[in-house]
Protein backbone atom coordinates (compact mmCIF):
# COMPACT_ATOMS: atom_id res chain seq x y z
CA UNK A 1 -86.75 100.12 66.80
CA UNK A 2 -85.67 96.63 67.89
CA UNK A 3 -82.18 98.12 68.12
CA UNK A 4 -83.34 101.09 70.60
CA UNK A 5 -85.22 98.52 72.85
CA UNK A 6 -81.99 96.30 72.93
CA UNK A 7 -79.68 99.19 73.80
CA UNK A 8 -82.55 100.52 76.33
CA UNK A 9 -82.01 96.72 77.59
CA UNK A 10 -78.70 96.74 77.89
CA UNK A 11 -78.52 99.91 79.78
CA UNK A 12 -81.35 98.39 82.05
CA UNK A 13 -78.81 95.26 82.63
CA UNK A 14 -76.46 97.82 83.84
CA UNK A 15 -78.50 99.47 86.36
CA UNK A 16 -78.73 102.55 84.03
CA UNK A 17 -81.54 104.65 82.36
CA UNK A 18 -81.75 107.92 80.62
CA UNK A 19 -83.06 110.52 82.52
CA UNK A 20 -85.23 113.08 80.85
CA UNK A 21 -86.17 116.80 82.00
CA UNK A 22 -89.46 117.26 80.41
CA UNK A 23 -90.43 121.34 80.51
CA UNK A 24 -94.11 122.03 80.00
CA UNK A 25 -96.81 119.22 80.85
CA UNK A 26 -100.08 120.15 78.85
CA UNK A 27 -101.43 117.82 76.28
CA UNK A 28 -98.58 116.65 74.68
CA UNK A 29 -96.49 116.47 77.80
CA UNK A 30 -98.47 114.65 79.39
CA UNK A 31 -98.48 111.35 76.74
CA UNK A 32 -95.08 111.92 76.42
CA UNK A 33 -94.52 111.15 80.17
CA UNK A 34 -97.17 108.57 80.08
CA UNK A 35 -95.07 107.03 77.02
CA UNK A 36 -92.34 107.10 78.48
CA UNK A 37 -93.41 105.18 81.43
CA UNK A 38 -93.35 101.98 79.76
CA UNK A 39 -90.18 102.26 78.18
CA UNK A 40 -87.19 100.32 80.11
CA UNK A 41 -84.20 102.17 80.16
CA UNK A 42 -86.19 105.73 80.03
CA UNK A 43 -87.33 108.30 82.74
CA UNK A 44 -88.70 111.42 83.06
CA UNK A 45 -86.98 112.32 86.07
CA UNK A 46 -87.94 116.08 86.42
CA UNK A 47 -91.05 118.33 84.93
CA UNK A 48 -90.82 122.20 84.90
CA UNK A 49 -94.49 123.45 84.84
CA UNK A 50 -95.10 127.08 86.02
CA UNK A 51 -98.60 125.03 87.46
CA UNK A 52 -97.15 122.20 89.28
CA UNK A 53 -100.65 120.27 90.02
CA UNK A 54 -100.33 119.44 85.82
CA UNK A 55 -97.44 117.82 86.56
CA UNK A 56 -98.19 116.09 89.66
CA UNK A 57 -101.45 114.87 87.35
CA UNK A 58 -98.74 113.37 84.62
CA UNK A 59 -96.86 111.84 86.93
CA UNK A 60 -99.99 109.98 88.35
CA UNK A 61 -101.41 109.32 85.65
CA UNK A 62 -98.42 107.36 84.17
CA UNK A 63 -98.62 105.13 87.78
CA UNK A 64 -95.88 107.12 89.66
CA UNK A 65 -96.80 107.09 93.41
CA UNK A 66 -97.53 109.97 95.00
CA UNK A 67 -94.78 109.20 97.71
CA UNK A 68 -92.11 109.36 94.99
CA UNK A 69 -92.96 112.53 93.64
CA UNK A 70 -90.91 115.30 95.14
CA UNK A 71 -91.38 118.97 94.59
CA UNK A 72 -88.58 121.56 95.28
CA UNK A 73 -86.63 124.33 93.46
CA UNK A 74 -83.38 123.75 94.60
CA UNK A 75 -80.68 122.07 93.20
CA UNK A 76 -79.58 119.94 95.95
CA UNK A 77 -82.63 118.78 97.04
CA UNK A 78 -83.50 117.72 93.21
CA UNK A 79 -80.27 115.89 93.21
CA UNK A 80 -80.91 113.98 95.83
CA UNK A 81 -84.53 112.96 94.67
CA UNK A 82 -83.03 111.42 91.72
CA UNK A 83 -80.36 109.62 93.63
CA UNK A 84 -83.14 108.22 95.57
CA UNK A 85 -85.26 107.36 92.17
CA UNK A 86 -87.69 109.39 92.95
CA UNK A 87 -89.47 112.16 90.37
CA UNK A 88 -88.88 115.90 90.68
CA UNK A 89 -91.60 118.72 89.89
CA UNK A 90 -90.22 122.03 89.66
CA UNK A 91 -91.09 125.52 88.84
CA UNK A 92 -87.35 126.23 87.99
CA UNK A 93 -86.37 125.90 84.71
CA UNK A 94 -82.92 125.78 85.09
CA UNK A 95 -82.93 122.80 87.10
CA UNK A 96 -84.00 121.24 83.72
CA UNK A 97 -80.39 121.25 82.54
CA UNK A 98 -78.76 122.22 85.76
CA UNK A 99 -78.58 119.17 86.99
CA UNK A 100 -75.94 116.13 85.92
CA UNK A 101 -77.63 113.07 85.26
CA UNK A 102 -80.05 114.66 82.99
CA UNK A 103 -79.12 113.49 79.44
CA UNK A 104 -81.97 115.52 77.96
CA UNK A 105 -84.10 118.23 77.50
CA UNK A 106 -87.46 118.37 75.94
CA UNK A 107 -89.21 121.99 75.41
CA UNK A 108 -92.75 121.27 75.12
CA UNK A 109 -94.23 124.74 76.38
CA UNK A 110 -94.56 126.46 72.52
CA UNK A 111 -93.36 129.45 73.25
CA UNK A 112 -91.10 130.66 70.78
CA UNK A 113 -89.13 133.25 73.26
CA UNK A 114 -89.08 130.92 76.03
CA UNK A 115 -87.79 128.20 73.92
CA UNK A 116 -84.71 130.33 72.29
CA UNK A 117 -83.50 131.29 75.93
CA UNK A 118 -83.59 127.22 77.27
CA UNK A 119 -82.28 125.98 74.01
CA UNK A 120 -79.34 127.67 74.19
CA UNK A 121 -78.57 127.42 77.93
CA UNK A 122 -79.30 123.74 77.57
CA UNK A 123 -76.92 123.83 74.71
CA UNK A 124 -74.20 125.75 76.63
CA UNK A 125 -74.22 123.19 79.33
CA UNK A 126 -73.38 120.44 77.52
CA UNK A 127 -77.18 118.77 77.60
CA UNK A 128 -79.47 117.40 74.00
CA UNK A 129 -82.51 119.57 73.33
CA UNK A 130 -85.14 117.59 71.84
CA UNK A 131 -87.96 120.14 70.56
CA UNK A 132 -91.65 120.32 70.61
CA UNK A 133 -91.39 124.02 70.11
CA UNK A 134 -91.72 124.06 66.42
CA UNK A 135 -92.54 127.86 67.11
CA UNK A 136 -89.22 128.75 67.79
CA UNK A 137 -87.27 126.60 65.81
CA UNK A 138 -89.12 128.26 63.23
CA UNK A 139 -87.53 131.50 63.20
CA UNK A 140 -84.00 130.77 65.22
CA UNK A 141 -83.19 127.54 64.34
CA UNK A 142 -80.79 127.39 62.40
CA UNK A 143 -78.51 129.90 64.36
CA UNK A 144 -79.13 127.25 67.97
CA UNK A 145 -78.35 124.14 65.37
CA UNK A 146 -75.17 125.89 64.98
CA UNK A 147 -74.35 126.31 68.50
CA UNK A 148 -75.03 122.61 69.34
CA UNK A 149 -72.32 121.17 66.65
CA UNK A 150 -69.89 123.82 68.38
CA UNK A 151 -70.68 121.93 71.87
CA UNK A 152 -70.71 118.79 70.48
CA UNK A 153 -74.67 117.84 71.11
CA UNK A 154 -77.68 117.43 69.51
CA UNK A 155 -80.83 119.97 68.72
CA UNK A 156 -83.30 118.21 67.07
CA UNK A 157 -86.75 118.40 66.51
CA UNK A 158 -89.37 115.44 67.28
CA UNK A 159 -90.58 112.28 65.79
CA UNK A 160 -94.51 112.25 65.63
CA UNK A 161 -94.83 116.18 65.03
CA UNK A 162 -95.54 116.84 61.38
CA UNK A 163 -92.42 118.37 60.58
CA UNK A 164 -90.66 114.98 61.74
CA UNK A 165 -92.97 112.81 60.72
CA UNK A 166 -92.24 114.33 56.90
CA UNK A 167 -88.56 114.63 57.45
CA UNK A 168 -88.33 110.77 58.19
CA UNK A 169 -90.80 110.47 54.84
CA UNK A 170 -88.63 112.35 52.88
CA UNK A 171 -85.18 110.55 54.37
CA UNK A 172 -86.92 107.34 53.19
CA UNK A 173 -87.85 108.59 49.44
CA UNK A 174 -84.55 110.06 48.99
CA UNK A 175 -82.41 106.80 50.78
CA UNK A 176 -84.41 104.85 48.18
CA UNK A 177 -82.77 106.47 45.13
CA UNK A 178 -86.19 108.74 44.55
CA UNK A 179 -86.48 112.42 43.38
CA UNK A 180 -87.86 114.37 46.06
CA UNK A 181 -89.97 117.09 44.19
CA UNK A 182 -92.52 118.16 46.97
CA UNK A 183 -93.70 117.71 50.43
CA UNK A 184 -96.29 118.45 53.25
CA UNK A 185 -98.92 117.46 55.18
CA UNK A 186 -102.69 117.17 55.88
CA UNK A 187 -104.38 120.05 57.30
CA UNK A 188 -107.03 118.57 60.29
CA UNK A 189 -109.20 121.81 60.49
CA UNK A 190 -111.20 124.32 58.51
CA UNK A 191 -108.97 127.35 57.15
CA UNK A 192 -110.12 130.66 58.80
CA UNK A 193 -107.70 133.18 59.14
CA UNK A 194 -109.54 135.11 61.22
CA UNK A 195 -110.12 132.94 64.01
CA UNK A 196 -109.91 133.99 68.05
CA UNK A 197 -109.46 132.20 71.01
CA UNK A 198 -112.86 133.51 72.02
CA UNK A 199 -114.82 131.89 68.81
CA UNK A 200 -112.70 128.11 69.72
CA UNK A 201 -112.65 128.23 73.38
CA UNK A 202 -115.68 125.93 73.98
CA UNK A 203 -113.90 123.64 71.15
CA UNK A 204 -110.38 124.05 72.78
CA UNK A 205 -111.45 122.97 76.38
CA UNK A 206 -113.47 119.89 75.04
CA UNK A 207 -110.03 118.97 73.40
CA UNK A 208 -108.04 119.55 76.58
CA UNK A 209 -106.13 122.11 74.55
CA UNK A 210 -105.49 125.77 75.19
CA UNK A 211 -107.54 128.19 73.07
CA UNK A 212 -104.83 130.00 72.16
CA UNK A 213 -103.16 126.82 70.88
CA UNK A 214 -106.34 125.18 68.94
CA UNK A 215 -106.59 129.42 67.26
CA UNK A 216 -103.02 128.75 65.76
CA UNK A 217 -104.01 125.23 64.07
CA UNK A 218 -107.55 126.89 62.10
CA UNK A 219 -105.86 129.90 61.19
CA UNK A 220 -102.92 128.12 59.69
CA UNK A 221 -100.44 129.71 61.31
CA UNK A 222 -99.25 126.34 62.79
CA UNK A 223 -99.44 124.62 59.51
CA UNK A 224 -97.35 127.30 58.18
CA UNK A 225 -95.10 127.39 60.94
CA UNK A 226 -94.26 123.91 60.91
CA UNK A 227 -94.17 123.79 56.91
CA UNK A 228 -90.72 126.63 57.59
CA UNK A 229 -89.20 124.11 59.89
CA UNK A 230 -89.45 121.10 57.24
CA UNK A 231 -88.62 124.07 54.65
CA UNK A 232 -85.31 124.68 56.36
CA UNK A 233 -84.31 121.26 56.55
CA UNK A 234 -84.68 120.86 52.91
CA UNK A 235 -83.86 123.83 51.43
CA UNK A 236 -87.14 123.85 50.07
CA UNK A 237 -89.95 126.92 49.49
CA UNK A 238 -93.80 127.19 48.86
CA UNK A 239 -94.66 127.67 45.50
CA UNK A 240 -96.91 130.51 46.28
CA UNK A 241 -97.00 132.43 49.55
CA UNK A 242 -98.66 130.96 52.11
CA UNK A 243 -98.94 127.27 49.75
CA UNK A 244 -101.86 126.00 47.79
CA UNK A 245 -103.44 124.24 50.20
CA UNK A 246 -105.79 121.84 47.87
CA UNK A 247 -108.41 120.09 48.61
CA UNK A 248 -107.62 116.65 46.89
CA UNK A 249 -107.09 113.07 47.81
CA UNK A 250 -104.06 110.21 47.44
CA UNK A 251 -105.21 108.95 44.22
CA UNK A 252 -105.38 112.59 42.56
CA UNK A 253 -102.16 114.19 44.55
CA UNK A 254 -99.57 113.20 41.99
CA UNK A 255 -101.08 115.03 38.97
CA UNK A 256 -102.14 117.79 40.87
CA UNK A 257 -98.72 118.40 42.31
CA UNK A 258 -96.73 118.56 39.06
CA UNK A 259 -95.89 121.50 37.24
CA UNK A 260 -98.38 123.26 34.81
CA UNK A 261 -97.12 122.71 31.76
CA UNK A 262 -97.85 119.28 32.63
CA UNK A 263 -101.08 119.21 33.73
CA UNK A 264 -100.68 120.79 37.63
CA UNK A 265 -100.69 123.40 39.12
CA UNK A 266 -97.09 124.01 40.41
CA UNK A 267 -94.36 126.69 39.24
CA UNK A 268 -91.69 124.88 40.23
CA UNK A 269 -90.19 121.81 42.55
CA UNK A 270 -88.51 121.44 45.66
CA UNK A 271 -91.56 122.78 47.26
CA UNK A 272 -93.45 122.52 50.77
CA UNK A 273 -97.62 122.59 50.57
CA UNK A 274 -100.80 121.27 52.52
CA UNK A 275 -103.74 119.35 51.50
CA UNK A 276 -107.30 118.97 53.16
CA UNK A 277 -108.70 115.54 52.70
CA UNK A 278 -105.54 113.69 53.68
CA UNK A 279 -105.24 114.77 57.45
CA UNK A 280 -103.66 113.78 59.65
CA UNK A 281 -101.19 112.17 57.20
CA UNK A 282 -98.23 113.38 55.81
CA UNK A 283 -96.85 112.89 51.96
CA UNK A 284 -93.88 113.10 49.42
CA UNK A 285 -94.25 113.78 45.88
CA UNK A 286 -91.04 112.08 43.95
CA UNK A 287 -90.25 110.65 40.67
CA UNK A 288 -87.34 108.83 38.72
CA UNK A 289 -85.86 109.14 35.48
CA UNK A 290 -85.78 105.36 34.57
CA UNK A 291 -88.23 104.00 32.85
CA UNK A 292 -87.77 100.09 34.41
CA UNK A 293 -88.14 102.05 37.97
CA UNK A 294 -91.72 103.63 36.23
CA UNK A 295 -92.52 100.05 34.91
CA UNK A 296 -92.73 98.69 38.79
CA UNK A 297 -93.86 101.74 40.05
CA UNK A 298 -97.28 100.84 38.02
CA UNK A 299 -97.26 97.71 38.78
CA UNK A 300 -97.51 98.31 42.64
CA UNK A 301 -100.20 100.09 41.78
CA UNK A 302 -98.72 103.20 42.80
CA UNK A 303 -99.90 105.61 39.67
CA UNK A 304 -99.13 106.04 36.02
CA UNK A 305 -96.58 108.08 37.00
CA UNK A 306 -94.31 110.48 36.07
CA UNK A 307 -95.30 111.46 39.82
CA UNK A 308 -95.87 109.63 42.97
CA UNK A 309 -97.56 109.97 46.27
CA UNK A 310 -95.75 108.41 49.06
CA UNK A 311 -98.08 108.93 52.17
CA UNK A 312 -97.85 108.11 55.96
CA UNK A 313 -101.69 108.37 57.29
CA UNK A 314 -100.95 109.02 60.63
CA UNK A 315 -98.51 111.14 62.93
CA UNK A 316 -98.37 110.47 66.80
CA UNK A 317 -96.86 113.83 68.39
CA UNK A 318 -95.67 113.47 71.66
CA UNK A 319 -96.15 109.52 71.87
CA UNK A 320 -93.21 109.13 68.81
CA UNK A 321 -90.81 111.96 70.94
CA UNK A 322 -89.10 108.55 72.88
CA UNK A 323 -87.49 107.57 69.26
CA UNK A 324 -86.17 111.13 68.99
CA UNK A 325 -84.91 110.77 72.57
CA UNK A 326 -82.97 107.47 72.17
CA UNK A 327 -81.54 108.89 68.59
CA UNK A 328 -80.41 112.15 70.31
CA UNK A 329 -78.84 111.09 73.13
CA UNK A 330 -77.19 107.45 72.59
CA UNK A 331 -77.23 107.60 68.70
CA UNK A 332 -76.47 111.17 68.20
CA UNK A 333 -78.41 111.18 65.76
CA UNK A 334 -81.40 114.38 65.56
CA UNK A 335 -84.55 113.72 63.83
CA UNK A 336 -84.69 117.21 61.86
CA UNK A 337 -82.61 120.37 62.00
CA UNK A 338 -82.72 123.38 59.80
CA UNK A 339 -79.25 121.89 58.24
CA UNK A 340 -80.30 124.32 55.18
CA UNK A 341 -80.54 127.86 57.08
CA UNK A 342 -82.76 130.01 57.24
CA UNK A 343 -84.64 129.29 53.65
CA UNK A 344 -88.65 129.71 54.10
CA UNK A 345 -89.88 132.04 56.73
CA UNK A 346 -93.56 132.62 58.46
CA UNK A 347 -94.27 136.41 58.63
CA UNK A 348 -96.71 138.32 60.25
CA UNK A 349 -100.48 139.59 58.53
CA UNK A 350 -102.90 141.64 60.60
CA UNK A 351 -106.59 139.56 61.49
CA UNK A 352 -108.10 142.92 61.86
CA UNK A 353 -107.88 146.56 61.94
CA UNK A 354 -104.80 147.08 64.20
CA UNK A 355 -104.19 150.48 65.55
CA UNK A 356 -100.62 152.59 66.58
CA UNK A 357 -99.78 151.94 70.47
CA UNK A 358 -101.00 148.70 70.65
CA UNK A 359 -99.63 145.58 72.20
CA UNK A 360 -99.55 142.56 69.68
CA UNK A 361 -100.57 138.92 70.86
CA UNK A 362 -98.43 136.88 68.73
CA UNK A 363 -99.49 133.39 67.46
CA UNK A 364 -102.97 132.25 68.17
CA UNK A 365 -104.16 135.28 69.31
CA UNK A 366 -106.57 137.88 67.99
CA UNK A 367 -104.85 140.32 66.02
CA UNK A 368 -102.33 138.36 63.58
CA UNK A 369 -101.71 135.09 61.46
CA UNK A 370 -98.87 133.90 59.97
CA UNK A 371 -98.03 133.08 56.18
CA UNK A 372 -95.05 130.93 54.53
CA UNK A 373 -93.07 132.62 52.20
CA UNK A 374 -89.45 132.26 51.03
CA UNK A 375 -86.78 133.88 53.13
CA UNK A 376 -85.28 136.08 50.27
CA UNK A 377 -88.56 137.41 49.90
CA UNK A 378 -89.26 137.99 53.92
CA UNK A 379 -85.21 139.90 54.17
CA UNK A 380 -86.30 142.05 50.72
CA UNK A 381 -89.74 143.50 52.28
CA UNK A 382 -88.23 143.34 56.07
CA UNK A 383 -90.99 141.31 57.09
CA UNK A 384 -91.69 140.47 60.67
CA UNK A 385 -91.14 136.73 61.60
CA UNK A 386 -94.61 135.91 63.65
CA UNK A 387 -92.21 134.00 66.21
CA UNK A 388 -90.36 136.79 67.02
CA UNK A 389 -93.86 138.64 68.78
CA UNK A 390 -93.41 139.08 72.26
CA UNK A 391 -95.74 140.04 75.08
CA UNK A 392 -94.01 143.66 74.59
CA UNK A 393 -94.33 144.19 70.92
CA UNK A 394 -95.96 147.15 69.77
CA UNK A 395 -97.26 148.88 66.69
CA UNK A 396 -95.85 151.74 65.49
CA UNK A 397 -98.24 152.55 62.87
CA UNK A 398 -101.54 151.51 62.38
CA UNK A 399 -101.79 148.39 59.88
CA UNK A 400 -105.16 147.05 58.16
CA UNK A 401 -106.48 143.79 58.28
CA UNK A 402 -104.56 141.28 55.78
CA UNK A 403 -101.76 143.82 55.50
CA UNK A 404 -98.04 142.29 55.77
CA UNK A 405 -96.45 143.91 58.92
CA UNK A 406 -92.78 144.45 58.98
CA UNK A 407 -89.95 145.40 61.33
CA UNK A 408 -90.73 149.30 60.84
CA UNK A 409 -94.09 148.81 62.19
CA UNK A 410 -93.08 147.56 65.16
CA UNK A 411 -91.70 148.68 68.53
CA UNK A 412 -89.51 144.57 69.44
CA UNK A 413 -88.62 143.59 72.89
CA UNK A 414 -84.70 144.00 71.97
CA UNK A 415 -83.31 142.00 75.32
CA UNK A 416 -85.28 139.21 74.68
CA UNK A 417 -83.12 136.47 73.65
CA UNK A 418 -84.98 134.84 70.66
CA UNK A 419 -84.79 138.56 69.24
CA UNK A 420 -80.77 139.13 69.67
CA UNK A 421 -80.43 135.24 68.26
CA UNK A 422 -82.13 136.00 65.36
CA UNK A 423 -80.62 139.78 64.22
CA UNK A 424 -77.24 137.68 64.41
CA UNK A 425 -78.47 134.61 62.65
CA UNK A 426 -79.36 137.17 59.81
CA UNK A 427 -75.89 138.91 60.14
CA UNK A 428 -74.38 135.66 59.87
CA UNK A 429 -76.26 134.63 57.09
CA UNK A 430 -77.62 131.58 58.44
């Protein structure tokens, strides 16, 4: 990090900074901006928000003055703002990588559709897309990766969000001559699949969160979500669908999370999973195959071995996203991409009764929840990817609660881009 506040420095010397387009400015946004603010050498120069008053509210809260907070929708008039030094609110997206001196991109609205269409138009005009939208990268990741090496730029998701936080876990084990066998993270809420915004609403506003959003974490859907983007780094799978999810602690983890005919409870390696009773952290399960290496692995009181826990107890979100930043755009370096393809998948169960001519609300809302499973198993049953549920998908059929739903049950919103991304991501194999 020493290096990133040099270079920051250095381009500080110069008179220079990198300028930021932050789109969406609820919770996370809004410490990211805040973060940001005390960073020499970084700005958020423009926020999209559809409500620009949130905006206006990260701004101040970060100790912009009012006076130097401009709001407009044109191109010119954003240009000149920034030429000025002054910070841009806009409800136009496109300004977000429309205009020149914006290095950067960061997507943190959640929305799966919205974040396929300004991924790639970022992309295709030249700027880094740093994403918070774990939801979409998800389910079209891999196929947006690709276009970014084409265009010579970086996609990359964040530092502090779990799947980050484990990818720079697992870098570490792996750059240290380990075995990488399993990974995950800590689940912070009670499991209940069934879960509506209308049972956590009271919950979600005490938390400054949407409902919608705080539904997603306690019915796992994030969890699993997020567990797919770390699987498709990897080239890892759950074990079983939807993982094991123990309860358990750091001392026990290792034995648990071996296979069975030693002791655990796991079919096989190479695996992504989630634990209660270690949130928020996230872990590694590795190994070695020399004894001396087993020797000082017990003698730094890290377990009898053959397997160990390596375990980060926190993960900061937004308030990490400036590393990603810095790495993106002057290292060209991403934090994690779905290098592997398209290898685990979350797919779509019903949370109740659904009936034929509905509409479906997709993730967090009150008629589905998502599961992990591998993607050879999601193309052999034509499962629906949850991420791919848009405010115009309909049932065909009627479906029970718990049952799997799959593309022939549903009526999808073909022009939507996140849909025509993904039928060619499968075509291509990716």
């Amino acid at each position: 990090m020493f290096k990133m506040t040099r270079k920051l420095q250095e381009l500080t010397n110069r008179g220079e900074e990198l300028k930021i387009a932050l789109v969406g400015s609820g919770k996370m946004g809004t410490g990211l901006v805040n973060q940001i603010s005390r960073i020499k050498g970084m700005k958020t120069s423009i926020i999209v928000e559809e409500k620009p008053d949130k905006a206006k509210h990260a701004y101040l809260s970060s100790g912009v003055k009012e006076e130097d907070i401009i709001f407009t929708n044109k191109k010119s008039q954003a240009e000149l703002a920034m030429k000025k030094g002054q910070f841009v609110i806009t409800e136009n997206y496109e300004l977000s990588y429309g205009l020149d001196k914006i290095q950067g991109v960061v997507d943190a609205t959640g929305n799966p559709p919205f974040g396929a269409k300004l991924a790639l138009e970022s992309i295709d005009n030249y700027k880094n897309i740093i994403m918070l939208n774990v939801e979409c990268d998800a389910v079209v990741g891999p196929i947006i990766n690709e276009r970014a090496k084409k265009n010579k730029v970086v996609y990359t998701g964040s530092a502090g969000d779990e799947p980050g936080a484990i990818m720079e876990l697992a870098n570490f084990a792996v750059g240290a001559g380990f075995k990488l066998l399993a990974v995950g993270k800590g689940k912070n809420n009670p499991l209940n699949y069934y879960a509506t915004e209308d049972d956590l609403r009271e919950e979600a506003l005490k938390k400054g969160l949407y409902p919608k959003m705080l539904t997603a974490f306690v019915d796992g859907t994030n969890t699993m979500i997020e567990l797919t983007s770390v699987a498709n780094a990897l080239g890892f799978t759950p074990d079983i669908p939807g993982c094991h999810g123990l309860t358990t602690d750091i001392k026990t983890m290792a034995s648990q999370f071996t296979l069975k005919e030693q002791g655990g409870i796991l079919n096989s390696y190479r695996i992504v999973d989630f634990c209660f009773g270690i949130a928020p952290g996230v872990f590694a399960v590795v190994t070695h195959d020399a004894d001396e290496v087993h020797d000082l692995m017990g003698y730094l009181s890290m377990g009898d071995g053959p397997n160990y826990v390596l375990y980060r107890p926190y993960h900061l979100t937004s308030l990490e996203t400036p590393i990603t930043i810095y790495n993106a755009i002057v290292e060209k370096d991403p934090t994690i991409v779905p290098e592997k393809g398209q290898v685990s998948d979350t797919i779509t169960l019903a949370k109740r009764d659904l009936k034929k001519g509905q509409t479906l609300e997709g993730i967090g809302g009150k008629d589905v929840y998502g599961q992990i499973i591998s993607h050879i198993d999601q193309r052999k049953k034509n499962l629906l990817p949850i991420g791919l549920i848009t405010k115009k998908t309909k049932l065909k059929v009627d479906v029970k609660k718990d049952e799997p739903i799959t593309y022939d049950m549903v009526e999808l919103e073909e022009d939507q881009v996140i849909i025509k991304l993904r039928k060619k991501q499968d075509e291509l194999g990716l």
